[in-house]
Protein backbone atom coordinates (compact mmCIF):
# COMPACT_ATOMS: atom_id res chain seq x y z
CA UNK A 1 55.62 0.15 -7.87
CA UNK A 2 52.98 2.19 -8.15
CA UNK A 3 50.93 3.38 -5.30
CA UNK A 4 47.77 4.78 -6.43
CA UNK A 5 45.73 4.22 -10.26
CA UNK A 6 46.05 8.11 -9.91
CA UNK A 7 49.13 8.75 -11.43
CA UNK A 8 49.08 12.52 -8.90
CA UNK A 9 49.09 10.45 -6.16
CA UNK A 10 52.08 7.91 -7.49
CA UNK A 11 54.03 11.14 -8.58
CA UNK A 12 53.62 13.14 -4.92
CA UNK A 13 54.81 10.16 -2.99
CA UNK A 14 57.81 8.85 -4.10
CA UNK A 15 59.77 8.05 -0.75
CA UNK A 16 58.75 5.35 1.93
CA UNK A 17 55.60 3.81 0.43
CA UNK A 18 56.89 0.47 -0.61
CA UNK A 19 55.32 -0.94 1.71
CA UNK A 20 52.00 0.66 1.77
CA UNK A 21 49.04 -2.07 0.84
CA UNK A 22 47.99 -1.45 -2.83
CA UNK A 23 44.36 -2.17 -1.61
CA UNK A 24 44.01 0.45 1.38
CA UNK A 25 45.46 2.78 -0.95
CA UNK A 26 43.06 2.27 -3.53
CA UNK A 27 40.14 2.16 -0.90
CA UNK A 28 41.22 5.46 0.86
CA UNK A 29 41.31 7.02 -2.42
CA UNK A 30 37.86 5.67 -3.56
CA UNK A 31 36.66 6.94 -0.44
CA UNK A 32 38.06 10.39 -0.39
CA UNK A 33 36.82 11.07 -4.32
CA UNK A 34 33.54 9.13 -4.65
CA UNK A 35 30.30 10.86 -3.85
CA UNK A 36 30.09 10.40 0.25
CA UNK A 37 26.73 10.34 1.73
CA UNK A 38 24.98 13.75 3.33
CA UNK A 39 22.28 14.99 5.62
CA UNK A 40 19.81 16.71 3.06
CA UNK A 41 20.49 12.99 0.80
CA UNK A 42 19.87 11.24 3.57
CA UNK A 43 16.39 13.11 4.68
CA UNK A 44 15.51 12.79 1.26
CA UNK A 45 15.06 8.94 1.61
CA UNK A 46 13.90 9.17 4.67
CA UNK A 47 10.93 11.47 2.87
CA UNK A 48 10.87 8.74 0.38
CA UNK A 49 10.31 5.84 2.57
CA UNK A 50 7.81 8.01 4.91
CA UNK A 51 5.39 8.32 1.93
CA UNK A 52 5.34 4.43 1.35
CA UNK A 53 4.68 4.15 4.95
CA UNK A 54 1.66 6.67 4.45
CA UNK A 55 0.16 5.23 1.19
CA UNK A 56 0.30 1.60 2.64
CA UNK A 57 -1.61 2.95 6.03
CA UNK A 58 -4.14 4.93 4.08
CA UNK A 59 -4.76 1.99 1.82
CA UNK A 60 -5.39 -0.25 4.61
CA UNK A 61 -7.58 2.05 6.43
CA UNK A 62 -9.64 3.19 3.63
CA UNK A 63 -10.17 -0.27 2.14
CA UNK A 64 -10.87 -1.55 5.72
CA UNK A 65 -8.22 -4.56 5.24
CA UNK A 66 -7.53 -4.95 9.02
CA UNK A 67 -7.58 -8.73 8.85
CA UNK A 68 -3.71 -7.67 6.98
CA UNK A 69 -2.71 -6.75 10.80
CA UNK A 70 -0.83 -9.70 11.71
CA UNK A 71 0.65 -11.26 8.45
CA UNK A 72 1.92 -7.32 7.90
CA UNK A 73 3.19 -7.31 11.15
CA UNK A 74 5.06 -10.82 10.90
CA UNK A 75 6.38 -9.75 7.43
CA UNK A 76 7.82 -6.37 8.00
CA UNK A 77 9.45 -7.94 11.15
CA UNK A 78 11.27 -10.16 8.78
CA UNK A 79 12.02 -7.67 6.28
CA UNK A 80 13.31 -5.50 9.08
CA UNK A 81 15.61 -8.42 10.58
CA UNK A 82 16.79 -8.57 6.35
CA UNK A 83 17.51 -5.10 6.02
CA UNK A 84 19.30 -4.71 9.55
CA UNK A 85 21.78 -7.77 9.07
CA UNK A 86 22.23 -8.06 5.42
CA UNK A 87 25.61 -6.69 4.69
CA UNK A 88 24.74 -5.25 0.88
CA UNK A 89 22.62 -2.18 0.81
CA UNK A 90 19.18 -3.35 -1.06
CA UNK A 91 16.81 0.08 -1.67
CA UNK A 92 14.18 -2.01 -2.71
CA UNK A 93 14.12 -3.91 0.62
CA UNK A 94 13.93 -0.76 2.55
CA UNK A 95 10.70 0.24 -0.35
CA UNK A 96 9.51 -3.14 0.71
CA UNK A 97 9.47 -2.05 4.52
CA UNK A 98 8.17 0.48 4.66
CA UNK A 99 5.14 -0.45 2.75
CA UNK A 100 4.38 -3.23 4.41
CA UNK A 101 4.70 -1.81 8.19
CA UNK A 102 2.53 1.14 6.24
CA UNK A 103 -0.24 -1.83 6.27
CA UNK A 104 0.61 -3.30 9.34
CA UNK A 105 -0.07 0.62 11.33
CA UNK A 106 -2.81 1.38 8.82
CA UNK A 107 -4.79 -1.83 10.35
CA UNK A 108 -3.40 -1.31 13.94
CA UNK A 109 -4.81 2.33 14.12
CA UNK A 110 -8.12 1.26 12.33
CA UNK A 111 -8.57 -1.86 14.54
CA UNK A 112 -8.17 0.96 17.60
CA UNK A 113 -9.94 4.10 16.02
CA UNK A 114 -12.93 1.70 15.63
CA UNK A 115 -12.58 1.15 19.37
CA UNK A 116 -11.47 4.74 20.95
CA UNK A 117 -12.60 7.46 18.19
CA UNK A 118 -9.89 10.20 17.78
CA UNK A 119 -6.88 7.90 19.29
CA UNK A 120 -5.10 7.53 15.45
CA UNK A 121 -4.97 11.04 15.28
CA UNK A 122 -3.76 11.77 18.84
CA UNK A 123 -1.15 9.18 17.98
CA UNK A 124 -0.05 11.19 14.97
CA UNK A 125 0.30 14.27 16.79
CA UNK A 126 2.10 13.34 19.64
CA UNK A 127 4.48 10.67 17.88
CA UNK A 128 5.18 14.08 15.28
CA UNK A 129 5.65 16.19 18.66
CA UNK A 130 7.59 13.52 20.82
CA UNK A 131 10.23 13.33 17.33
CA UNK A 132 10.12 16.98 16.95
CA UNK A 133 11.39 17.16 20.87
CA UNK A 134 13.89 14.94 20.51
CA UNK A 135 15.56 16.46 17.33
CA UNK A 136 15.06 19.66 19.27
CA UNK A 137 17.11 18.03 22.50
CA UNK A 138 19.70 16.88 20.13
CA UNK A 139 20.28 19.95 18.26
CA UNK A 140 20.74 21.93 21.48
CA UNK A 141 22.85 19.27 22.76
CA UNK A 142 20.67 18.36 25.91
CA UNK A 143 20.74 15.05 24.75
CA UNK A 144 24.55 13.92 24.60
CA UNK A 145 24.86 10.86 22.16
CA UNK A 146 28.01 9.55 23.78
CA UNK A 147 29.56 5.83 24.45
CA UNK A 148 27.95 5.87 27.53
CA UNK A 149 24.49 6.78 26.26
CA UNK A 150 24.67 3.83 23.30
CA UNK A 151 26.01 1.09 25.36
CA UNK A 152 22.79 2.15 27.77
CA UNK A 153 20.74 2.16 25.07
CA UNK A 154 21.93 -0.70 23.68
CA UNK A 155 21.32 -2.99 26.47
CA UNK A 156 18.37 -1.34 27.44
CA UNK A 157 17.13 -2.24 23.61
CA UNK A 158 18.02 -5.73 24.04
CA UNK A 159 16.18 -6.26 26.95
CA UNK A 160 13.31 -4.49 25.77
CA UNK A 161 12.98 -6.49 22.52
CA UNK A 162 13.72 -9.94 24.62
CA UNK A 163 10.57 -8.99 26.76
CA UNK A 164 8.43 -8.44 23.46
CA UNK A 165 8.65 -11.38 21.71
CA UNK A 166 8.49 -13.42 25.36
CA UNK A 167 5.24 -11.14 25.70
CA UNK A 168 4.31 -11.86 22.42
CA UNK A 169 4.74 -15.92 22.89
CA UNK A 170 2.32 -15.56 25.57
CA UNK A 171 0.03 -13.85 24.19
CA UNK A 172 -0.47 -15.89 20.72
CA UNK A 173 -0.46 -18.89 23.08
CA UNK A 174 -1.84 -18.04 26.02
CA UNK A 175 -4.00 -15.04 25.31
CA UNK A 176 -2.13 -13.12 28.46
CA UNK A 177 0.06 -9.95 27.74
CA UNK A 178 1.75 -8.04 30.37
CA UNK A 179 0.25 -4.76 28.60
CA UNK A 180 -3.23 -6.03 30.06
CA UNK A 181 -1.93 -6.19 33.86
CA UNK A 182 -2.04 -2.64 35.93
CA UNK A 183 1.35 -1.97 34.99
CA UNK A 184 0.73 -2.25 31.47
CA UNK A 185 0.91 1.73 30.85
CA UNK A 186 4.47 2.08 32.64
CA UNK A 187 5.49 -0.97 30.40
CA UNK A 188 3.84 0.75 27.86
CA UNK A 189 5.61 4.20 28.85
CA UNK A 190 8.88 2.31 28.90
CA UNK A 191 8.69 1.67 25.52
CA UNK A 192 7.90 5.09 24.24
CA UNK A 193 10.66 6.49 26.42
CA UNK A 194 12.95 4.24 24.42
CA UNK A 195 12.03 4.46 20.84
CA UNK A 196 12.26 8.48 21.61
CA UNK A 197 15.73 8.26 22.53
CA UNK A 198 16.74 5.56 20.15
CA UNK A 199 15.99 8.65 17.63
CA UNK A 200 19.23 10.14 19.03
CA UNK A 201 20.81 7.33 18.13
CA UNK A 202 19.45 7.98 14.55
CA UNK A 203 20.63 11.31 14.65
CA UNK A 204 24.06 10.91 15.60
CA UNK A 205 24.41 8.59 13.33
CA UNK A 206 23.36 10.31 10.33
CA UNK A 207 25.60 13.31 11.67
CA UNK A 208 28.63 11.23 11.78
CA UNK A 209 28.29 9.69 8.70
CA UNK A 210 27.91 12.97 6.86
CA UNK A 211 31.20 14.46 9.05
CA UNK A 212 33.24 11.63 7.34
CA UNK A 213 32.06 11.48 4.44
CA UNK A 214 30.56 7.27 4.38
CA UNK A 215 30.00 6.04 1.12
CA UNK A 216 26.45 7.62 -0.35
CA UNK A 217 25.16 4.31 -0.03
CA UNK A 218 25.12 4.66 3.63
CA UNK A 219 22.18 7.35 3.41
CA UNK A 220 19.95 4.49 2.79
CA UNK A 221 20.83 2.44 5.75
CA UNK A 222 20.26 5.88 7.81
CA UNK A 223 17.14 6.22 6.05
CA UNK A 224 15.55 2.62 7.25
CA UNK A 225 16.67 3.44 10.85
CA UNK A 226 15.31 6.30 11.23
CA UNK A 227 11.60 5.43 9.74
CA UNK A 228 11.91 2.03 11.61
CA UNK A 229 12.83 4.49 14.96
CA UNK A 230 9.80 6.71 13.74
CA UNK A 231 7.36 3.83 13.30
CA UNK A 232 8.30 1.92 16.96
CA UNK A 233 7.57 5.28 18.55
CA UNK A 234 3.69 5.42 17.05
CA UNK A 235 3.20 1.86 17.66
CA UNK A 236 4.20 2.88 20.98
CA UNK A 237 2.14 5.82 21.49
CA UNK A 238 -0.66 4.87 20.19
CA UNK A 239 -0.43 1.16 22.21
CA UNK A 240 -0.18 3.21 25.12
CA UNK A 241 -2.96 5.60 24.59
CA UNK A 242 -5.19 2.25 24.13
CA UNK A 243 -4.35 1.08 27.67
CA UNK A 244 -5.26 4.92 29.08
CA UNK A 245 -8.91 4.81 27.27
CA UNK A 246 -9.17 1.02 28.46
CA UNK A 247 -8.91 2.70 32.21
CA UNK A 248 -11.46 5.48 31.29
């Protein structure tokens, strides 16, 4: 029987492997010879879909379509709900992303520039510093990326995201927000803290898939976790810089 459609492999293992599946054979063997994903692939998507992101937010603030806010916002939600559960890898869904949340932070920050002058730019800066930290905690390995530290920050992410669409409720139909109470900043704070380290997450898992060698296709899921990370963490920052200049 043979083993392998590699005739090397049916020729070097001749004893015992009757009873090996056919299928994982085949699969291990795809795996080991097919182009696996890397770091320097992977960044370059995540370059690609970071210039969608830009074009859609300078299109929206330059053409002063801020009225885009909240359809942008309610379809990149869906596209990101798509893109994280949808079990085929679809490039032109993450293209699709990362344009529209472009729009949807385009209209955010002009809807708050026109409000507190200078806050879209401080957001820039300090979402670019608060990443540039936590790549820099990572690297040195002050941030340890363990089982322990994902099942935290996975429960902590689930009970952040139940609180923002309960928050959300209210506030489409009740006109209330818990952002708007006096402990809206350390909500507010919460959530940067967590879309910072959720960038660890990103890391490690970009890391790992590059150690063993995941199918290439995998750089693209990598990719859209990483910019949706990245995009969280200035919708964050710059939410939370809104509350401070409310309290000015």
């Amino acid at each position: 029987m043979a083993i392998s459609h590699n005739p090397v492999f049916n020729q070097s293992l001749q004893s015992g492997i009757d009873s090996v599946n056919q299928q994982q054979v085949d699969s291990e063997f795809q795996r080991l010879t097919s182009t696996p994903m890397t770091i320097e692939g992977t960044a370059s998507k995540v370059l690609g879909l970071f210039v969608l992101v830009v074009l859609g937010a300078a299109a929206t603030w330059f053409t002063g379509a801020f009225f885009l806010l909240f359809p942008a916002m309610l379809v990149g939600l869906g596209l990101g709900l798509w893109a994280t559960f949808s079990k085929k890898v679809r490039p032109g869904l993450y293209y699709a992303y990362a344009l529209v949340q472009g729009v949807f932070v385009g209209a955010l920050s002009g809807i708050l520039e026109s409000m507190y002058p200078g806050i879209a730019q401080t957001a820039v800066v300090s979402t670019l510093a608060t990443a540039g930290a936590m790549f820099a905690a990572y690297r040195m390995g002050w941030v340890k990326v363990d089982a322990r530290f994902t099942r935290i920050m996975m429960f902590a992410l689930i009970g952040y995201s139940v609180f923002a669409l309960v928050n959300l409720g209210f506030a489409v139909f009740a006109g209330m927000s818990a952002y708007s109470s006096s402990f809206g900043w350390l909500i507010a704070l919460v959530g940067v803290g967590l879309a910072a380290f959720t960038l660890n997450l990103d890391f490690e898992a970009i890391r790992e898939g590059a150690a063993q060698r995941w199918p290439k296709e995998m750089e693209w899921r990598a990719a859209f976790g990483l910019t949706a990370s990245l995009i969280w963490l200035y919708v964050e920052i710059i939410r939370l810089l809104s509350i401070f200049n409310q309290q000015d």
